[in-house]
Protein backbone atom coordinates (compact mmCIF):
# COMPACT_ATOMS: atom_id res chain seq x y z
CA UNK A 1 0.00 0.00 0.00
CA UNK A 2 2.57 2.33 1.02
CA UNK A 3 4.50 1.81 -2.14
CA UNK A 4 1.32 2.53 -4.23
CA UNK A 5 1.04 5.58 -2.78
CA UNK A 6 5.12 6.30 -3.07
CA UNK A 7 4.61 5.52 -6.63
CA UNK A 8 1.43 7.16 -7.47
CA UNK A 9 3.00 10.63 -5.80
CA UNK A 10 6.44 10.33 -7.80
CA UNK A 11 4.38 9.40 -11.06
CA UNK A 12 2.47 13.03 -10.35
CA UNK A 13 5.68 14.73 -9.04
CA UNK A 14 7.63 13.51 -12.46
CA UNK A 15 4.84 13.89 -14.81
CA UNK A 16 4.21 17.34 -14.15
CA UNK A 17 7.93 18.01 -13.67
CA UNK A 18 7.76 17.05 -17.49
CA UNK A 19 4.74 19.14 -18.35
CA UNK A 20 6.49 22.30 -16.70
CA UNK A 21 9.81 21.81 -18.21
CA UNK A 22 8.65 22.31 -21.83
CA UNK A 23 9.11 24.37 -23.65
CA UNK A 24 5.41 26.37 -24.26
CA UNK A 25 4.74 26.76 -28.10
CA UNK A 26 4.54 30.47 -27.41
CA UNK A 27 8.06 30.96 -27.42
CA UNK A 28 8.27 28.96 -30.50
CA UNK A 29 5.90 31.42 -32.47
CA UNK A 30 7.17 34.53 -30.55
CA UNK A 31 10.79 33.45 -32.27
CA UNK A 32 8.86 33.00 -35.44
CA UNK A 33 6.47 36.38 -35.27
CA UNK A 34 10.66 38.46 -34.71
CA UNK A 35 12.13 36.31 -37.63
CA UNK A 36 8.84 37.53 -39.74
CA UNK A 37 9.24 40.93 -37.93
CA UNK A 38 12.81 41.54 -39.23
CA UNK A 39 12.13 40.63 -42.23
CA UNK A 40 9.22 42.70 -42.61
CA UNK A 41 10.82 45.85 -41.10
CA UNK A 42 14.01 45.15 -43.83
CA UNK A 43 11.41 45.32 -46.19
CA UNK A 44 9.60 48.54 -45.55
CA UNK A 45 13.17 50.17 -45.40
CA UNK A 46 14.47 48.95 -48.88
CA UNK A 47 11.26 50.27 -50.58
CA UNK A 48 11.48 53.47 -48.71
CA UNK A 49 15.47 53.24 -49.80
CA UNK A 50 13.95 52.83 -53.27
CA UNK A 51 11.70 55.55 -53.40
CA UNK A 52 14.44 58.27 -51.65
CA UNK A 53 16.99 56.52 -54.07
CA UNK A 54 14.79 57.53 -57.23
CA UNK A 55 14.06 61.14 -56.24
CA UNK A 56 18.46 61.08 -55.52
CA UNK A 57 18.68 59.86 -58.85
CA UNK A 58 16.80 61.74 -60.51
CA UNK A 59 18.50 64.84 -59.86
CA UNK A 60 21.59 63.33 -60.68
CA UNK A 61 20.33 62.12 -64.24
CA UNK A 62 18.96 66.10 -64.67
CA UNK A 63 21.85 67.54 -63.33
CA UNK A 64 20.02 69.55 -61.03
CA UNK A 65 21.76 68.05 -57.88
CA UNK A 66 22.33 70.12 -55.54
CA UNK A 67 23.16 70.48 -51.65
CA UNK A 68 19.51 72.44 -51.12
CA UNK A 69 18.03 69.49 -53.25
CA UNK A 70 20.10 66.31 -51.88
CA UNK A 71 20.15 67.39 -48.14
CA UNK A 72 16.40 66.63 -47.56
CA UNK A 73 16.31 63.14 -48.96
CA UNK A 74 19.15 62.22 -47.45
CA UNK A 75 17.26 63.45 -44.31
CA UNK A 76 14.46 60.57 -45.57
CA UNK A 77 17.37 57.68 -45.53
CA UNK A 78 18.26 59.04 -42.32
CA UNK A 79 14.68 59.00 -41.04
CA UNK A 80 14.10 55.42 -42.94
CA UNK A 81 17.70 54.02 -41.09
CA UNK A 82 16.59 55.35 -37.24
CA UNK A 83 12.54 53.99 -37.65
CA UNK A 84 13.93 50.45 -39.02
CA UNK A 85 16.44 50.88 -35.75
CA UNK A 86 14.00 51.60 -33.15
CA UNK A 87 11.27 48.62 -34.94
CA UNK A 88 14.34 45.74 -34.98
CA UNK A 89 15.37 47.46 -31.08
CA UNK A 90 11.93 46.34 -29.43
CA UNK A 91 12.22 42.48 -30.81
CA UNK A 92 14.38 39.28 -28.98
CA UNK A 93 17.12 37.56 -30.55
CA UNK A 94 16.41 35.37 -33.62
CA UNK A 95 17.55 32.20 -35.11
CA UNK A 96 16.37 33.09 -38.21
CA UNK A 97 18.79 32.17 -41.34
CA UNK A 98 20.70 35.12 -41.99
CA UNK A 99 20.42 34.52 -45.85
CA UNK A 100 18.20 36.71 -46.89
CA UNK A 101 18.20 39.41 -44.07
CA UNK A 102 22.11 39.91 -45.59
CA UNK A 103 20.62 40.33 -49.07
CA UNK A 104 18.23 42.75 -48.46
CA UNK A 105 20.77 45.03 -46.54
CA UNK A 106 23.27 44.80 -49.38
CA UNK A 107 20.42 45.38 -51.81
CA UNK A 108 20.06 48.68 -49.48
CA UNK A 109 23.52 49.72 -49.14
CA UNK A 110 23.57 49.41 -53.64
CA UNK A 111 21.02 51.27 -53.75
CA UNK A 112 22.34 54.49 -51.37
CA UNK A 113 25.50 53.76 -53.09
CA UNK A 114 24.42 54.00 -56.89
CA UNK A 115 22.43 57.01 -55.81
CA UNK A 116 24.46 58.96 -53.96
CA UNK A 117 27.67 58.36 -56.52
CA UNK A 118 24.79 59.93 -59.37
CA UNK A 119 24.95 63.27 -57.80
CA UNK A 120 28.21 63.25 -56.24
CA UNK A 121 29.83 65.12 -58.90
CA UNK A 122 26.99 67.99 -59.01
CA UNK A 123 27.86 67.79 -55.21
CA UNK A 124 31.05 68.77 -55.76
CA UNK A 125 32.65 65.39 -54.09
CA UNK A 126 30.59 66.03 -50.86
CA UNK A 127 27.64 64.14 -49.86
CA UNK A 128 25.47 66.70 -47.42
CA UNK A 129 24.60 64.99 -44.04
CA UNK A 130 27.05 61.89 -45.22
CA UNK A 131 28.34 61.17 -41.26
CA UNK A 132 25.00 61.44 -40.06
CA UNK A 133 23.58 58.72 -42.53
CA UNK A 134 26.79 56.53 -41.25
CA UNK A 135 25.60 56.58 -38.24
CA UNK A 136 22.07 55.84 -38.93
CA UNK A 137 23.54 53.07 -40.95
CA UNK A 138 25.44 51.63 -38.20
CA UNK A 139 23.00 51.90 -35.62
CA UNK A 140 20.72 49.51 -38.12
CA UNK A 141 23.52 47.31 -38.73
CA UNK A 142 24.43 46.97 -35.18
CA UNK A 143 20.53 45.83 -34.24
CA UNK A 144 20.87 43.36 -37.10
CA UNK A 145 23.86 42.56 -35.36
CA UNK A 146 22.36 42.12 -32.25
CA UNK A 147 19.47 39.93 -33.18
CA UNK A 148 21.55 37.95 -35.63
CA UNK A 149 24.50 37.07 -34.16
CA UNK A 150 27.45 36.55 -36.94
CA UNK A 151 25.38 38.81 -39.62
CA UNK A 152 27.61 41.19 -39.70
CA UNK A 153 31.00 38.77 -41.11
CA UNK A 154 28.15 38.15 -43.51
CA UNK A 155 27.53 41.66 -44.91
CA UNK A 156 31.52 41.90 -44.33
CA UNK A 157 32.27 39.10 -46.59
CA UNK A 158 29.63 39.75 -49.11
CA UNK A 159 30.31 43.74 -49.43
CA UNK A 160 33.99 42.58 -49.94
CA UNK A 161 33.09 40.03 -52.61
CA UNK A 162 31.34 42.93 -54.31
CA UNK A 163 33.06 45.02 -56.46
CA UNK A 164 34.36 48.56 -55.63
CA UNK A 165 31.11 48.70 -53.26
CA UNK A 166 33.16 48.84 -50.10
CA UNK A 167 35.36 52.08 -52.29
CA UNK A 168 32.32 53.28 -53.04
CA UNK A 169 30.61 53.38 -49.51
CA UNK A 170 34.25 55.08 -48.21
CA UNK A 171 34.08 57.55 -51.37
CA UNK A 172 30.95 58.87 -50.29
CA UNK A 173 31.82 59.40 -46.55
CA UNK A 174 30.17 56.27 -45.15
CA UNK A 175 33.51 55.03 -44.21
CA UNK A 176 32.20 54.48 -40.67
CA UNK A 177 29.55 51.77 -42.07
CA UNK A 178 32.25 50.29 -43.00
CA UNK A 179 34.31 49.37 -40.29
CA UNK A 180 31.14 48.80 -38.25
CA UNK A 181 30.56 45.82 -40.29
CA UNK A 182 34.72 44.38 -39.25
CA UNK A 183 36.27 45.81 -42.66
């Protein structure tokens, strides 16, 4: 009797020792839901990239590039850089694959880069607001860096791999972008 009772309490004890140890299937779609989240935060800021990049270019194409003209949309990739910051800030860690996060922030960094270069000679070899975009662009790739641990060799080895995009991104006074990434 007394071992029934021994084994019926250690069955209970051990059962829901089990129950409470696993893992709840919360955390599993929280991790999920951030993954998703980056992604979808990379996402608005390469179309918002886009669109700034356009009106850049576009100048540069006219020739009507200049520092009254340029100043305010680099203001947007600015403003684009610090919301995608602060979004990516407020999520955990992810495991997601780092794959396609690291495309979409080279796709971003091309896309500054061809811009940018299109009106640097109307510019006069100056890109207005250039060390404030650097650090708008570090502070995004350090929260990628943060959530995705090893991203940032990624985007180091990829932008290297690249060609002349790493020049480019020092030609154009984002030189700190690039030594926040290890290069």
């Amino acid at each position: 009797m007394f071992f029934a009772r021994f084994f019926a309490v250690f069955f209970l004890v051990a059962f829901f020792g089990f129950v409470a140890s696993v893992p709840s299937s919360n955390a599993v779609v929280q991790k999920r839901q951030d993954a998703a989240d980056i992604m979808t935060t990379l996402t608005k800021l390469q179309s918002s990239i886009e669109a700034t990049s356009a009106k850049i270019t576009s100048h540069g194409q006219a020739g009507t590039a200049t520092e009254a003209n340029v100043t305010p949309l680099v203001d947007e990739y600015v403003d684009a850089f610090r919301t995608a910051s602060s979004s990516l800030a407020s999520l955990e860690t992810s495991s997601q694959s780092a794959g396609d996060i690291v495309t979409i922030i080279i796709a971003i960094l091309k896309a500054i880069v061809a811009a940018l270069e299109s009106v640097l000679e109307d510019l006069g070899s100056a890109i207005p607001g250039a060390s404030i975009l650097a650090d708008a662009i570090n502070e995004l790739l350090k929260e990628v860096g943060t959530l995705l641990p090893g991203v940032l060799s990624l985007i180091a080895s990829l932008l290297s791999k690249v060609a002349g995009l790493l020049q480019c991104l020092a030609n154009l006074g984002l030189s700190s972008s690039v030594s926040s990434v290890g290069l």
